[in-house]
N, C-alpha and C. Protein backbone atom coordinates (compact mmCIF):
# COMPACT_ATOMS: atom_id res chain seq x y z
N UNK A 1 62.71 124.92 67.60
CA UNK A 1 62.98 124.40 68.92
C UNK A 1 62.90 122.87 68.86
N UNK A 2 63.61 122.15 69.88
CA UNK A 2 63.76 120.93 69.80
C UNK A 2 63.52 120.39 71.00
N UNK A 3 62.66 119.00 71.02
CA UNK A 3 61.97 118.58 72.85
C UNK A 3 63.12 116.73 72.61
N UNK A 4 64.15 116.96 73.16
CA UNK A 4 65.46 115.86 73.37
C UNK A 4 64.78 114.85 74.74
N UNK A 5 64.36 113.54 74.21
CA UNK A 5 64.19 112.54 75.03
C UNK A 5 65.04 111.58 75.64
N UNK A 6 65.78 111.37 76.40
CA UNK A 6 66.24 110.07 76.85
C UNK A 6 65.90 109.42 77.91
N UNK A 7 66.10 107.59 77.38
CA UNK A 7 65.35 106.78 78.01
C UNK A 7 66.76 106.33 78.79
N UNK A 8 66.14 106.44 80.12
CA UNK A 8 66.85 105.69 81.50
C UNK A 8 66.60 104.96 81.99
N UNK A 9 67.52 103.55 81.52
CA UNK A 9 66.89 102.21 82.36
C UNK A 9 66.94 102.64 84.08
N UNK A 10 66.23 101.83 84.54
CA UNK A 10 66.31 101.86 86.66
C UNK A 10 67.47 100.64 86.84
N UNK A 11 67.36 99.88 85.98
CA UNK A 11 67.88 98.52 86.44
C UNK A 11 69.14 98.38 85.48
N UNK A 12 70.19 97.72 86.28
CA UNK A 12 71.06 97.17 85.11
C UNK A 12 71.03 95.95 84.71
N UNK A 13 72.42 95.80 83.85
CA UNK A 13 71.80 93.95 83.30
C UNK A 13 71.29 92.58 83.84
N UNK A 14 72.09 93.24 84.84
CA UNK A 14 71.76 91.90 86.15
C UNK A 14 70.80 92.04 86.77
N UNK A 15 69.74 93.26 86.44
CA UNK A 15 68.95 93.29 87.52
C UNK A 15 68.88 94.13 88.48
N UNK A 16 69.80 94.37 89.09
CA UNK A 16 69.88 95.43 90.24
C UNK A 16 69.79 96.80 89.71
N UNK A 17 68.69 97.22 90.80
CA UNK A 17 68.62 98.81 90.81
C UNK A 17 69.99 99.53 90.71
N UNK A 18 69.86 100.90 89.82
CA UNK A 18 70.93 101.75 89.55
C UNK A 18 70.92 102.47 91.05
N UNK A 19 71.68 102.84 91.20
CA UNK A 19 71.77 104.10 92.63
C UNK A 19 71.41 104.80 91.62
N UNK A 20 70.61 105.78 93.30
CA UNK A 20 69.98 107.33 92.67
C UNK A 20 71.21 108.57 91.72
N UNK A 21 72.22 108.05 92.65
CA UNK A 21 73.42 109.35 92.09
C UNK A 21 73.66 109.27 91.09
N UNK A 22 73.24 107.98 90.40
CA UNK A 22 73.69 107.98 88.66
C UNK A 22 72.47 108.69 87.85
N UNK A 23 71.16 108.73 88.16
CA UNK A 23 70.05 109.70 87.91
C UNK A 23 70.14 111.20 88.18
N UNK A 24 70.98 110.98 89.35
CA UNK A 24 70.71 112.31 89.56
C UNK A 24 71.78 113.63 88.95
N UNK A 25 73.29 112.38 88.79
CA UNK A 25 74.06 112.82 87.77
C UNK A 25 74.12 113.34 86.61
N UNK A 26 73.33 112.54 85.86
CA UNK A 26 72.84 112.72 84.97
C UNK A 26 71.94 114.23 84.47
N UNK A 27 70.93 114.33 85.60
CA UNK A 27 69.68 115.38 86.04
C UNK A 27 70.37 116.32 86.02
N UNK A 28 71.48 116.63 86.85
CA UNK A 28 72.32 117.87 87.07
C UNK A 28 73.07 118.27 86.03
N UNK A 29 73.69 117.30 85.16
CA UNK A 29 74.55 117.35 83.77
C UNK A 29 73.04 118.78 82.83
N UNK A 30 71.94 118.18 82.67
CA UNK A 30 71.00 118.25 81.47
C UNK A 30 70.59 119.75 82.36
N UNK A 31 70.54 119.96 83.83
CA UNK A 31 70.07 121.39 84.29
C UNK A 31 70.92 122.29 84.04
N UNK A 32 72.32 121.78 84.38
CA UNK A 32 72.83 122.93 84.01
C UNK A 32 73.26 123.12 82.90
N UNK A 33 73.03 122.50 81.50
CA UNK A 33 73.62 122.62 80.42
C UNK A 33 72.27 123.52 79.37
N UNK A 34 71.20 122.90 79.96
CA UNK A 34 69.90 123.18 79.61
C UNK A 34 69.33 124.12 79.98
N UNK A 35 69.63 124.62 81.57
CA UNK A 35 68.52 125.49 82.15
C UNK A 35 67.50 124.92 82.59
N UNK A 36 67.02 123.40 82.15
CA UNK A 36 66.03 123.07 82.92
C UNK A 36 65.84 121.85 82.36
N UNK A 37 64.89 120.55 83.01
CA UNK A 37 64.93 118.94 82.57
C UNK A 37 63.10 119.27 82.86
N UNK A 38 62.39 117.81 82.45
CA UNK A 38 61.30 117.44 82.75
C UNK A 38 61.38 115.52 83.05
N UNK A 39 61.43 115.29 83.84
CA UNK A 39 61.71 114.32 84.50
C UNK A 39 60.30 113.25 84.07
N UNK A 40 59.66 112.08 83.90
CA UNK A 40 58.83 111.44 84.35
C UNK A 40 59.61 110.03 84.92
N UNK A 41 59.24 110.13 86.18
CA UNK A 41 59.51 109.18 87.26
C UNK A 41 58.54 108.27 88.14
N UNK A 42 57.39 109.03 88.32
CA UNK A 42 56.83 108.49 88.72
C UNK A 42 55.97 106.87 88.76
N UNK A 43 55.72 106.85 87.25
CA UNK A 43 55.33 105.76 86.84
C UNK A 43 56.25 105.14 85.84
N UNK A 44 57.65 104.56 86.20
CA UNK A 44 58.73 104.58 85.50
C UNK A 44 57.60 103.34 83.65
N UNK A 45 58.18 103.93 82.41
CA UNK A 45 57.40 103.01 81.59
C UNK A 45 58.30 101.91 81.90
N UNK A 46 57.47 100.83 80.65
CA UNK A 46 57.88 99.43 80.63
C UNK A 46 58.82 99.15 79.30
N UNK A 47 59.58 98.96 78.83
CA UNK A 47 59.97 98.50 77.60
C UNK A 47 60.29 97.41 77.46
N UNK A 48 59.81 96.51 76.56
CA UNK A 48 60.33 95.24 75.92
C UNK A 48 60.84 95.56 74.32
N UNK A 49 61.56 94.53 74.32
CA UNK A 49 62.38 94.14 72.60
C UNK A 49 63.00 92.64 72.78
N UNK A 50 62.62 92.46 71.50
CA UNK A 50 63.51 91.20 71.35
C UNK A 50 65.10 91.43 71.01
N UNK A 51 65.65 90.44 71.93
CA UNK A 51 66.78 90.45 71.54
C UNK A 51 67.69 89.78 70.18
N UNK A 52 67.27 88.35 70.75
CA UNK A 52 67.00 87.71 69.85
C UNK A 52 65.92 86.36 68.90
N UNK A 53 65.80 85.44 68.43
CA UNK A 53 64.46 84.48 68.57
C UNK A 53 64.06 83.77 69.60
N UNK A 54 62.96 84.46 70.04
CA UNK A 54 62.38 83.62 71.30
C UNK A 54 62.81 84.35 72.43
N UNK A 55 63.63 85.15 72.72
CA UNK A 55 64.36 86.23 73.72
C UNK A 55 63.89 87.74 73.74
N UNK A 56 62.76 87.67 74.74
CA UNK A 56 62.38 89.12 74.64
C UNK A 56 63.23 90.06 76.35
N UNK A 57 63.48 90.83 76.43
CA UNK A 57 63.88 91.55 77.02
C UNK A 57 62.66 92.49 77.65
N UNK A 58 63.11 92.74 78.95
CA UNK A 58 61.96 93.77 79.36
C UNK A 58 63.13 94.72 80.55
N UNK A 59 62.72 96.03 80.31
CA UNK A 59 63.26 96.81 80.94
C UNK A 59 61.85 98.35 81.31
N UNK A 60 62.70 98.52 82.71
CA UNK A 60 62.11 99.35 83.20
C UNK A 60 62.76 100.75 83.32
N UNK A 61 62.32 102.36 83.14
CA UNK A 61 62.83 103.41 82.59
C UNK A 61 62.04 104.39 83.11
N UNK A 62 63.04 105.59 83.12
CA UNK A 62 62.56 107.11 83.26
C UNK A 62 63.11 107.56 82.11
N UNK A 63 62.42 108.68 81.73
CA UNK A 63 62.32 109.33 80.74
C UNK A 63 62.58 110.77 81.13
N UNK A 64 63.88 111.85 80.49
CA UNK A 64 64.21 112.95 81.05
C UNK A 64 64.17 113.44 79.85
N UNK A 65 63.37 114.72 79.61
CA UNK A 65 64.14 114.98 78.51
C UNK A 65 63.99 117.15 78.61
N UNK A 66 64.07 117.40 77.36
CA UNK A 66 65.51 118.71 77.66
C UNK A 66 64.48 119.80 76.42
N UNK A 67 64.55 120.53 76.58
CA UNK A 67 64.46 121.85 74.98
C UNK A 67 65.29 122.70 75.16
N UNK A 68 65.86 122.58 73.71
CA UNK A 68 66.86 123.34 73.52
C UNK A 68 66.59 124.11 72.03
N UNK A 69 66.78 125.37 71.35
CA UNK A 69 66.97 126.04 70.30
C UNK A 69 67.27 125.36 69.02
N UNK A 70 68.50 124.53 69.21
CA UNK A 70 68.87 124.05 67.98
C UNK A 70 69.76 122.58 68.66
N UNK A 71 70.07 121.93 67.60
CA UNK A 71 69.91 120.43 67.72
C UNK A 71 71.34 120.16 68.01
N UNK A 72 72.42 119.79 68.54
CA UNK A 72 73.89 119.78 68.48
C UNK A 72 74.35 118.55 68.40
N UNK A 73 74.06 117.81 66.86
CA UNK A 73 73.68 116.37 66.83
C UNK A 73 74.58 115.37 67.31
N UNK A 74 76.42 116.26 67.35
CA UNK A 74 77.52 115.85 67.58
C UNK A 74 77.66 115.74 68.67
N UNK A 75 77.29 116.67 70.00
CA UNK A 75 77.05 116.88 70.83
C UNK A 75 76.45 115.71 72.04
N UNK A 76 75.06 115.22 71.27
CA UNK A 76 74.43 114.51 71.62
C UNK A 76 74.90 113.05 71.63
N UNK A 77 75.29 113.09 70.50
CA UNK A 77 76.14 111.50 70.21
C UNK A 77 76.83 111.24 71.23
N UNK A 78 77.87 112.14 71.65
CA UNK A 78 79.11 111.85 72.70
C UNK A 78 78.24 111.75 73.86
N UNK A 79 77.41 112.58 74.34
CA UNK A 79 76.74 111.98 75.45
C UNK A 79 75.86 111.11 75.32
N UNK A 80 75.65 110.30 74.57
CA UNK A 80 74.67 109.04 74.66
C UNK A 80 75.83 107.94 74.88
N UNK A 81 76.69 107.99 73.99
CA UNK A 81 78.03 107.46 74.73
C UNK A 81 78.66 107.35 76.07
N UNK A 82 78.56 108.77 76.61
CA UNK A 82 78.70 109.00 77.95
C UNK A 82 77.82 107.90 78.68
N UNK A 83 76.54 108.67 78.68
CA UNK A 83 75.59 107.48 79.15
C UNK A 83 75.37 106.12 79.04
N UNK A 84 75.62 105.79 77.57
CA UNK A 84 75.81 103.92 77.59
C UNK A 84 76.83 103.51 78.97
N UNK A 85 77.83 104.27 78.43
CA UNK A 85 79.10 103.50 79.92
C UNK A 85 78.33 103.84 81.40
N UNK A 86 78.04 105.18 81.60
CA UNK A 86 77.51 105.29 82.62
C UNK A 86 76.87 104.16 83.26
N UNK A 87 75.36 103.93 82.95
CA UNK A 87 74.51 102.77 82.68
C UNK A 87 74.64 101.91 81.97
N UNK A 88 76.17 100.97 81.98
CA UNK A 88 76.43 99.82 81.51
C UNK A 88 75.41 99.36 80.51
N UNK A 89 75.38 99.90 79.33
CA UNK A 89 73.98 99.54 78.28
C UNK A 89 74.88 99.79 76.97
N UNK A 90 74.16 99.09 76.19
CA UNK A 90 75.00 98.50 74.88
C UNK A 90 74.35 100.19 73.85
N UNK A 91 73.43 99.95 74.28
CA UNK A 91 72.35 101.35 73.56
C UNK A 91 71.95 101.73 74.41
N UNK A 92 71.73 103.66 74.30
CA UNK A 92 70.60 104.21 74.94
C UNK A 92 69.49 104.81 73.74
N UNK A 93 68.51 105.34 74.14
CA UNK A 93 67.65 106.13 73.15
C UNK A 93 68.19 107.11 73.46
N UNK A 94 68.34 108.06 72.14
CA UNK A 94 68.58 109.33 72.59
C UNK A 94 67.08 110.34 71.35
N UNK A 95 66.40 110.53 71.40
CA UNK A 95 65.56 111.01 70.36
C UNK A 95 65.47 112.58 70.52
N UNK A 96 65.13 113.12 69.54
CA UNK A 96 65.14 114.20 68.93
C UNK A 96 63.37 114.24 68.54
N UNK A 97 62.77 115.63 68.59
CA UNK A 97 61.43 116.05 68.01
C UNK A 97 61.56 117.94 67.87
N UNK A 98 61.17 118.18 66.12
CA UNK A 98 61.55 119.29 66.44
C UNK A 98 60.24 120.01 66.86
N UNK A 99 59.80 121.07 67.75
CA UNK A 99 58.39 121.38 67.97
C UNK A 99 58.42 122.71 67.63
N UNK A 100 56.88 122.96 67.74
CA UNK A 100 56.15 124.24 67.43
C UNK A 100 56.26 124.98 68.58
N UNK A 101 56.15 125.88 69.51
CA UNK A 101 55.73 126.22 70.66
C UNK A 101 54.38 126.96 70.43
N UNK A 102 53.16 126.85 70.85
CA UNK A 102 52.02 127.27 70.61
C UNK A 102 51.58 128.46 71.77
């Protein structure tokens, strides 16, 4: 089994908040493809990176992510794609963990 993370900026480049419908677009894509999402929203995290020297970047994010059986790596690619355009972003995270279920 596999626990599929992606990171959702709130903000775009400029700054301005995303509308909800692009979250929630998203949410509905991963329920019904999945059967089910785990959302953390509440305390959206923080991310920084440098961009480049002396240029750090800070972005703010929800984190959705998915379990699924087996990994559909091709699959995934095209929708992280999807999502870059979606959310005007050069990169998204898209991560992969394969788990135990205990």
């Amino acid at each position: 089994m596999f626990l599929i993370q992606i990171l959702l900026p709130l903000y775009d480049n400029q700054g301005r908040r995303l509308p909800a419908a692009v979250h929630g677009m998203t949410r509905d894509e991963l329920v019904g493809r999945f059967g089910g999402l785990t959302a953390y929203t509440r305390a959206p995290a923080s991310g920084l990176w440098q961009e480049d020297a002396g240029h750090t970047v800070h972005d703010e994010l929800v984190i959705y992510e998915v379990m699924a059986d087996a990994l559909d790596a091709s699959w995934w690619r095209e929708y992280r794609q999807t999502l870059e355009r979606r959310y005007a972003q050069a990169e998204l995270v898209v991560r992969a963990h394969e788990i135990v279920q205990l």
